[in-house]
Every structure is written in C-alpha cells, then in structure tokens.
Protein backbone atom coordinates (compact mmCIF):
# COMPACT_ATOMS: atom_id res chain seq x y z
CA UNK A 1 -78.34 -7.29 29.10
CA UNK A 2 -82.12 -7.87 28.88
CA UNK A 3 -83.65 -8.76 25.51
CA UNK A 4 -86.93 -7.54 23.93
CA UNK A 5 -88.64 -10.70 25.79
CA UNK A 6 -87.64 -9.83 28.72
CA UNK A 7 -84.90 -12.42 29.07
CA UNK A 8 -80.99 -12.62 29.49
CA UNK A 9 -78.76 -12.08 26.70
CA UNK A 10 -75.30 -12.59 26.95
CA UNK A 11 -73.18 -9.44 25.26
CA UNK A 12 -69.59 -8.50 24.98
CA UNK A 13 -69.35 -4.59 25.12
CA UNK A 14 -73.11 -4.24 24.81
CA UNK A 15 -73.35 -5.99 21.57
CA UNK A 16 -75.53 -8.99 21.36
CA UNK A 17 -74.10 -12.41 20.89
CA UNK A 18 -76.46 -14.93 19.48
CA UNK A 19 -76.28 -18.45 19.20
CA UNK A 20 -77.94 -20.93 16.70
CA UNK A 21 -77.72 -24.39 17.18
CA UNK A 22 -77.97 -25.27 12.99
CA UNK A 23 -74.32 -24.94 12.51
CA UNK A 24 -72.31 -28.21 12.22
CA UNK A 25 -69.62 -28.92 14.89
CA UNK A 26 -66.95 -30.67 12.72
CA UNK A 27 -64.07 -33.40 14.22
CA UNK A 28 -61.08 -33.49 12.19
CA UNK A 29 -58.79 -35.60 13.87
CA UNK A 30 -60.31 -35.51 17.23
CA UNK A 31 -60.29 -31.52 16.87
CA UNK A 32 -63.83 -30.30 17.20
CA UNK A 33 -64.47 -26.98 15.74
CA UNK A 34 -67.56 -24.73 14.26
CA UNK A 35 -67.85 -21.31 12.60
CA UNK A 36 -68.69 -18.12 14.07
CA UNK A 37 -70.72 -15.09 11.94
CA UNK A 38 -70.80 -12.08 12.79
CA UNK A 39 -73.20 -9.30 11.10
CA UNK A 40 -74.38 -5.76 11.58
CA UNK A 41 -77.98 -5.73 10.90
CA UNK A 42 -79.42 -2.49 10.31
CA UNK A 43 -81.07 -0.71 7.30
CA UNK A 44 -78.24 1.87 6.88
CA UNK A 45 -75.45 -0.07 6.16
CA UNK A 46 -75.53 -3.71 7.17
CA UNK A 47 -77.61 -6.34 6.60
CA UNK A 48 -81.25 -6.57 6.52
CA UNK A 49 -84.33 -8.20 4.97
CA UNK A 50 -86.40 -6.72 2.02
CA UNK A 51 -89.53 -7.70 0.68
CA UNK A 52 -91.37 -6.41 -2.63
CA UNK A 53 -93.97 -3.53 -2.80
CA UNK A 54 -97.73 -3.94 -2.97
CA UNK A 55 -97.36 -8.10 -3.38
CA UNK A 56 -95.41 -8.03 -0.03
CA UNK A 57 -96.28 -10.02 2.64
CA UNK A 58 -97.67 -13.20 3.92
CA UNK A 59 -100.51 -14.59 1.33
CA UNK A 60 -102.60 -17.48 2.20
CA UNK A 61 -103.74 -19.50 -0.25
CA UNK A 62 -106.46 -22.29 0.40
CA UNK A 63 -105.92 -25.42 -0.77
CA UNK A 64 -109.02 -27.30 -0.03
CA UNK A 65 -110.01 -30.12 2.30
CA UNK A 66 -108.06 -32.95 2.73
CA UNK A 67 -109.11 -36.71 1.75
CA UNK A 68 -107.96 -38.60 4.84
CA UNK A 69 -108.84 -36.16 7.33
CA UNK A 70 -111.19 -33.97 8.80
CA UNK A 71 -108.90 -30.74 8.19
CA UNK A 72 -108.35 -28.26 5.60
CA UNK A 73 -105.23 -27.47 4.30
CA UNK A 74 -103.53 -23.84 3.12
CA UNK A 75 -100.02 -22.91 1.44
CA UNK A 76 -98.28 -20.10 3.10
CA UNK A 77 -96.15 -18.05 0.81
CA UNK A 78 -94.06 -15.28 1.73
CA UNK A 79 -91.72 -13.32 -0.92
CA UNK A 80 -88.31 -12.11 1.19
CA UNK A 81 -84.75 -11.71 0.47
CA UNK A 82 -81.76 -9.76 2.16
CA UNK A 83 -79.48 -7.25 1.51
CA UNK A 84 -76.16 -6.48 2.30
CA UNK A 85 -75.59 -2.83 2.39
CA UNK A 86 -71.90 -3.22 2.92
CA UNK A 87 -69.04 -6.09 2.36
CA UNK A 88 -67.76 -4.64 5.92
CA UNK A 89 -71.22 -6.06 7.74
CA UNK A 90 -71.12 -9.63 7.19
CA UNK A 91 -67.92 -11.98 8.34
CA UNK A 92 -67.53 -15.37 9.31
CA UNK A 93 -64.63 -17.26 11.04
CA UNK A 94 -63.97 -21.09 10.35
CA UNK A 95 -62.57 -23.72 12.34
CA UNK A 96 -63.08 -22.31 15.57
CA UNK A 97 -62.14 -24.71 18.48
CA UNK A 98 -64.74 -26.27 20.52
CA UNK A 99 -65.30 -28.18 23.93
C-alpha cells in the first residue's frame, strides 16, 4: 500500500501497520520482548487529537536575543490533547517476543 508521501507501507488487510522505534525492547532472562498498540484513529469513535477554540494553535512567542550569540531565540507553544471516543479503540499487547 502507498502512503500519503508517496512511499511503501506495510498493511495487513489494508490496515496500516506503523512502527515507532521509542518503545523499549526488554530481556528477561535472555527473552527479548516489546509491546504492540493498536488504535483506531478517527473523529467518530476512536482516537484523535483536540485542541481548544479561538487560543488554538501554534503561538510564537519572542524571547529576545541571545547573550552569547548572534541569534534570537522564540518559545513555541502549542495547547493539544487527545481523546478517546471509545474504550474499544485503543489496546496494547505486552511481552511480545522479539528477534
């Protein structure tokens, strides 16, 4: 299956299957194993982001100039959160064998 960018994305049944390399691969015992999630993400009934009314989002605020350097510096802020539209949308499966 082809992704937005253009790009291969492995599937099983025409669902997406994405990876993410932040989870921890844990050895107990010389077993290596991780966790798989799985999550329906749409508006409707699964899980999505939200962010707030006429405050929403990305602000920059200028900090000023920095000593040191010949730069100036900003702080980003950006106000999200998720929700979960149904406990059947979100599931995750520990101590899944690896290697």
């Amino acid at each position: 299956m082809m992704s937005n960018f253009g790009r291969p994305m492995l599937t099983h049944n025409g669902v997406p299957i994405l990876t993410n390399d932040f989870f921890p691969i844990l050895d107990n015992a010389g077993v290596k194993s991780s966790s798989i999630v799985a999550a329906r993400l749409n508006e409707t009934d699964g899980l999505h982001g939200i962010f707030g009314g006429a405050s929403a989002g990305v602000r920059m605020e200028k900090i000023g100039t920095i000593q040191n350097k010949d730069a100036i510096r900003y702080r980003v802020k950006w106000y999200t959160g998720l929700a979960l539209k149904s406990t059947k949308s979100l599931a995750t499966l520990d101590k899944v064998r690896v290697g």
